[in-house]
C-alpha atoms as a PDB file:
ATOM      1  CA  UNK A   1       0.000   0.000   0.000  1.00  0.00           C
ATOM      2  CA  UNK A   2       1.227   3.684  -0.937  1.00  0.00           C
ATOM      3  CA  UNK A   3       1.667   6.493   1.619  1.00  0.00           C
ATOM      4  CA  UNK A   4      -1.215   8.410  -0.658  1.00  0.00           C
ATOM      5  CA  UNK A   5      -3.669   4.943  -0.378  1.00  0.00           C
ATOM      6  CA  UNK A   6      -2.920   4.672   3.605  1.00  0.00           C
ATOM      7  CA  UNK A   7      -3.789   8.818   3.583  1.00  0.00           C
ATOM      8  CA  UNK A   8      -7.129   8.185   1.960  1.00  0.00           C
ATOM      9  CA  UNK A   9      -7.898   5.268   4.237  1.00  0.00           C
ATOM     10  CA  UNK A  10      -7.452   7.042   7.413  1.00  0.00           C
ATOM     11  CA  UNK A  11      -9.144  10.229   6.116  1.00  0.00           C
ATOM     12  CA  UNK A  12     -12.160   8.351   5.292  1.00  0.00           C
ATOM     13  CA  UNK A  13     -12.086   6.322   8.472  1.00  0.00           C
ATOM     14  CA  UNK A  14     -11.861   9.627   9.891  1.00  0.00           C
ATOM     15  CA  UNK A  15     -14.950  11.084   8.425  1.00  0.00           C
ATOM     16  CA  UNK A  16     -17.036   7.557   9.566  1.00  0.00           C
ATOM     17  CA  UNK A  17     -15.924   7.303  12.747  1.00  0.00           C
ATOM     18  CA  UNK A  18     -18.674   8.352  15.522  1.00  0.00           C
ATOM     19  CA  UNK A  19     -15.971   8.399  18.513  1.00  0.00           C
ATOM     20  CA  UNK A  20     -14.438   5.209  20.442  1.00  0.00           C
ATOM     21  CA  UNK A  21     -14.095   2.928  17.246  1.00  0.00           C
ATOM     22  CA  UNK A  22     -10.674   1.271  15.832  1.00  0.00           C
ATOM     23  CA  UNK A  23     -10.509   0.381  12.840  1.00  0.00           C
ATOM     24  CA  UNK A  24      -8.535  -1.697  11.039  1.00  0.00           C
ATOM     25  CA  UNK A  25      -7.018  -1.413   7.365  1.00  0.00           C
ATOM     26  CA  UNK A  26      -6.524  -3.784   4.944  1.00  0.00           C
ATOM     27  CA  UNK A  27      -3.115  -3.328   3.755  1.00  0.00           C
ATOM     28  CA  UNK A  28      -3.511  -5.604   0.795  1.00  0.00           C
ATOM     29  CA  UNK A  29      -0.832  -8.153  -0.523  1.00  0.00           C
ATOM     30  CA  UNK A  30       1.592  -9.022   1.722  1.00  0.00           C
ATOM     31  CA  UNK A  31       5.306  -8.833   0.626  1.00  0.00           C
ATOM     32  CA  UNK A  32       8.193 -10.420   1.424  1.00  0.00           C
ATOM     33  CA  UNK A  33      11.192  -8.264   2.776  1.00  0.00           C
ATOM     34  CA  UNK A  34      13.881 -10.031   0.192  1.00  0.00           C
ATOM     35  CA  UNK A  35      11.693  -9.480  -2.552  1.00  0.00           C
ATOM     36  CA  UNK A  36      11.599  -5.555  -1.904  1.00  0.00           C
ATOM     37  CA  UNK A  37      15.509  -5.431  -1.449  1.00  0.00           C
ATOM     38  CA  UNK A  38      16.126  -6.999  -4.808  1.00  0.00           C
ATOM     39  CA  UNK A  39      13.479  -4.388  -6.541  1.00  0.00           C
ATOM     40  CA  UNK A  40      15.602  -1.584  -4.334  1.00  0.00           C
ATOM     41  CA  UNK A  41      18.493  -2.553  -5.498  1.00  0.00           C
ATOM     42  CA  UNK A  42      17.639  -2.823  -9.391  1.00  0.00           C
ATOM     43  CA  UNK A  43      16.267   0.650  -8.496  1.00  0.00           C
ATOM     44  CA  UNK A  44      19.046   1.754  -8.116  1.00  0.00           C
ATOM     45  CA  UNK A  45      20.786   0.512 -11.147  1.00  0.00           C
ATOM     46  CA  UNK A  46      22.730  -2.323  -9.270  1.00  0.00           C
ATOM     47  CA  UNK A  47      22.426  -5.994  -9.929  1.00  0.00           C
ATOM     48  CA  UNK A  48      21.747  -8.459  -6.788  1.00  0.00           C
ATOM     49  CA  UNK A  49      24.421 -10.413  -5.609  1.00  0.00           C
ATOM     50  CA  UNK A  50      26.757  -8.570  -7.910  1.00  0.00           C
ATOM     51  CA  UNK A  51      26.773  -5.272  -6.544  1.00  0.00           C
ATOM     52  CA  UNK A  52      25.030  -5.666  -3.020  1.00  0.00           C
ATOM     53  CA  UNK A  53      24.338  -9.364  -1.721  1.00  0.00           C
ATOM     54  CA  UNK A  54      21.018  -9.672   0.492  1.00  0.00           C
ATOM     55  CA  UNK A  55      22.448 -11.177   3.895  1.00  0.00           C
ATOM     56  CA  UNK A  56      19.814 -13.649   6.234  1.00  0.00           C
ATOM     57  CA  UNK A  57      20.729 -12.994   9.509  1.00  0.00           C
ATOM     58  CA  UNK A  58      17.691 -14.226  11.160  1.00  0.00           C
ATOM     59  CA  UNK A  59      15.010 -12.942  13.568  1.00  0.00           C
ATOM     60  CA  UNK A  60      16.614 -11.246  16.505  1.00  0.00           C
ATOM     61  CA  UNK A  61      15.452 -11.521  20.216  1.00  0.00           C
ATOM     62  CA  UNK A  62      11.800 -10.297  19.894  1.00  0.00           C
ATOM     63  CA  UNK A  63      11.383  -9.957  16.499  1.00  0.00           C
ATOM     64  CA  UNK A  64       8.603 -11.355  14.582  1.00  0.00           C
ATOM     65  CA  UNK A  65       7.051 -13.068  10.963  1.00  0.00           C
ATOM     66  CA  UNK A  66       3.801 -11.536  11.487  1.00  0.00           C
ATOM     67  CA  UNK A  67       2.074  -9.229  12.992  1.00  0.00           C
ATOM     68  CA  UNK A  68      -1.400  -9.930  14.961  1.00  0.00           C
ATOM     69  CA  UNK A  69      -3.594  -7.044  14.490  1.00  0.00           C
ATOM     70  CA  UNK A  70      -6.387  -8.650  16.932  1.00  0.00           C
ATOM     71  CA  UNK A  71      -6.023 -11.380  19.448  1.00  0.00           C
ATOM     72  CA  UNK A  72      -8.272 -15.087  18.497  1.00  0.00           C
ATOM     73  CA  UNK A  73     -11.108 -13.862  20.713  1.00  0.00           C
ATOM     74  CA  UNK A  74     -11.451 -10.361  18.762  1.00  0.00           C
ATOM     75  CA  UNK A  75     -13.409  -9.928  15.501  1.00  0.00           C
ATOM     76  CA  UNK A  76     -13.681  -6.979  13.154  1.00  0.00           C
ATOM     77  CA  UNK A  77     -17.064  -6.022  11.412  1.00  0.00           C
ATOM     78  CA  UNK A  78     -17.003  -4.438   7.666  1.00  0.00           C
ATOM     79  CA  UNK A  79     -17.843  -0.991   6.757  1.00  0.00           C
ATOM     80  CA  UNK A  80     -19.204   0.856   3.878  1.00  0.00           C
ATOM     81  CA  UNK A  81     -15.656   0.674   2.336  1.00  0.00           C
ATOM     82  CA  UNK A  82     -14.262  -2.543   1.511  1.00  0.00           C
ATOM     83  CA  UNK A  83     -10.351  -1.909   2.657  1.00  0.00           C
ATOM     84  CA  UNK A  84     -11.540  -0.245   6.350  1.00  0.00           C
ATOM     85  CA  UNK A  85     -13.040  -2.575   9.144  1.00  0.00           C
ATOM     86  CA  UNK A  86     -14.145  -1.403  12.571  1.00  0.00           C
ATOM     87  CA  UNK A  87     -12.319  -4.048  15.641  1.00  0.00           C
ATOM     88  CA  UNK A  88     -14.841  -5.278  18.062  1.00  0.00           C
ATOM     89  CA  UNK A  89     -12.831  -5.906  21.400  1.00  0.00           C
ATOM     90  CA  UNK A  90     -12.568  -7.270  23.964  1.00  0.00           C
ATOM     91  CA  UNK A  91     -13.837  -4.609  27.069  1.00  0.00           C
ATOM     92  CA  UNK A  92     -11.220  -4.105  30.172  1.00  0.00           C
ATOM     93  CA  UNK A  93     -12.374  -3.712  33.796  1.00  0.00           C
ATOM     94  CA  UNK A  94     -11.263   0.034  34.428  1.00  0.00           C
ATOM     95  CA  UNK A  95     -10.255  -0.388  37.789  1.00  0.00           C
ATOM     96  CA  UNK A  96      -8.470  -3.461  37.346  1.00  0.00           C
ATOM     97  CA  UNK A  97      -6.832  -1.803  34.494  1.00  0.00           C
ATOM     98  CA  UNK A  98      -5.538   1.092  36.729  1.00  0.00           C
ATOM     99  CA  UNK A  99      -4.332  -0.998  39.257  1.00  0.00           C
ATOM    100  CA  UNK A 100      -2.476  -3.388  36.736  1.00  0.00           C
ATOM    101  CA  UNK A 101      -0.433  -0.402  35.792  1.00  0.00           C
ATOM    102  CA  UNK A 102      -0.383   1.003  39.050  1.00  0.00           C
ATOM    103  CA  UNK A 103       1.692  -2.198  40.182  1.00  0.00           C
ATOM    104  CA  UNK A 104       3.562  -2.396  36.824  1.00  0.00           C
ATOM    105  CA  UNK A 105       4.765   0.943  37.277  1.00  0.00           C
ATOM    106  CA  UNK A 106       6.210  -0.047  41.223  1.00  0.00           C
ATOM    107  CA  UNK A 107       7.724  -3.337  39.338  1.00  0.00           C
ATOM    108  CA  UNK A 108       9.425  -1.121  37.161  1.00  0.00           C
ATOM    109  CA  UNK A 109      11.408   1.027  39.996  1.00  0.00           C
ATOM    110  CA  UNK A 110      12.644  -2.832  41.023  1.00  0.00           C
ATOM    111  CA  UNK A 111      14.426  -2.819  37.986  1.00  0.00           C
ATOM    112  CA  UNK A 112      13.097  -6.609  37.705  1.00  0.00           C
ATOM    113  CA  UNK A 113      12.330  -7.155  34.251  1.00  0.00           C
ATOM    114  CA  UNK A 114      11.125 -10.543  34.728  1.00  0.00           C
ATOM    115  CA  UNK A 115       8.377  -9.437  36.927  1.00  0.00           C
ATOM    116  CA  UNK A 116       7.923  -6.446  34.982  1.00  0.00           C
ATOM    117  CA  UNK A 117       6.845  -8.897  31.918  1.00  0.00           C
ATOM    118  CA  UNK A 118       5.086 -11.319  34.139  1.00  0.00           C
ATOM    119  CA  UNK A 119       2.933  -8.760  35.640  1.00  0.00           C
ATOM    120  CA  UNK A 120       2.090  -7.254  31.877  1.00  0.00           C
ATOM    121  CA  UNK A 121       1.217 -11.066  30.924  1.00  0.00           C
ATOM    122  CA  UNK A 122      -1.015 -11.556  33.695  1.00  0.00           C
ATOM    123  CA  UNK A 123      -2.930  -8.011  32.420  1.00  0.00           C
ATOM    124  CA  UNK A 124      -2.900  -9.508  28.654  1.00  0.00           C
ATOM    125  CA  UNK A 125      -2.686 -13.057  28.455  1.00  0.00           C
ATOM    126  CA  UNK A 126      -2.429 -13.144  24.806  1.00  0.00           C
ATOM    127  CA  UNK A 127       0.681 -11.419  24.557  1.00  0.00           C
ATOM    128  CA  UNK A 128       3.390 -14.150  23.622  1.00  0.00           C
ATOM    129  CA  UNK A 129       6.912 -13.564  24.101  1.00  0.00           C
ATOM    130  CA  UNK A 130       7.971 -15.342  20.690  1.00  0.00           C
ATOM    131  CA  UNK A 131      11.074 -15.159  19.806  1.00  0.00           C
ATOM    132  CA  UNK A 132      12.533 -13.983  23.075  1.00  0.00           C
ATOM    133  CA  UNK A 133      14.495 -14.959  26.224  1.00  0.00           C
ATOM    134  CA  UNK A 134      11.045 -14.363  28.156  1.00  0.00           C
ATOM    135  CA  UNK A 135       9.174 -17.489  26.413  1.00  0.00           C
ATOM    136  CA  UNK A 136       9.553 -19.934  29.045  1.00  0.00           C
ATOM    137  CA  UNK A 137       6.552 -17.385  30.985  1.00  0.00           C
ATOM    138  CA  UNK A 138       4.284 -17.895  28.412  1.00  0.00           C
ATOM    139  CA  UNK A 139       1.279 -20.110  29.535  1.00  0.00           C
END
């Protein structure tokens, strides 16, 4: 998707929206990250593997194939425009919300990561630490 096509869709989701909604864009195709280096580089006049070799170097510590725009329990309901859905989530307790953070934020002046990630897993269960040295506290 273009900057100018992501522009239009949040302009227009814009101009629907009645206050408190997300919505969520369909980006189109997906591409793979290799295949827009080797159209960069041809670009730019250069020839793949010639002038610049593409290097794997593998995910890094957090790093991820794909992105989860809602969790399995979440659905998203169509609009008037066929490229802009509106989520329906799941609702949070307020004050269990505010004192989630409220202890998150004391965790953090512990300087315990660990519990700092624990606590935020407890708050959102479907967060998974893929990919990352904080796995083994998935449940």
């Amino acid at each position: 998707m273009t900057n100018t096509e992501d522009c239009k869709l949040v302009l227009e989701a814009g101009a629907m929206g009645k206050g408190g909604e997300i919505f969520v864009f369909d980006m189109g195709q997906s591409i793979k990250i290799v295949d827009l280096a080797r159209k960069m580089i041809r670009l730019s006049g250069l020839e793949v593997d010639q002038d610049i070799s593409i290097v794997y170097t593998g995910l890094r510590p957090g790093e991820k194939l794909y992105e989860e725009l809602l969790n399995d329990a979440e659905q998203s309901i169509g609009t008037h425009h066929p490229k802009i859905m509106i989520a329906r989530v799941r609702e949070y307790d307020h004050a269990l919300v505010r004192r989630a953070s409220a202890d998150i934020l004391q965790l953090i002046d512990t300087d315990s990561t660990e519990a700092v990630v624990l606590a935020l897993k407890r708050l959102i269960p479907e967060f998974k630490s893929n990919n990352s040295v904080f796995e083994r506290l998935d449940e």
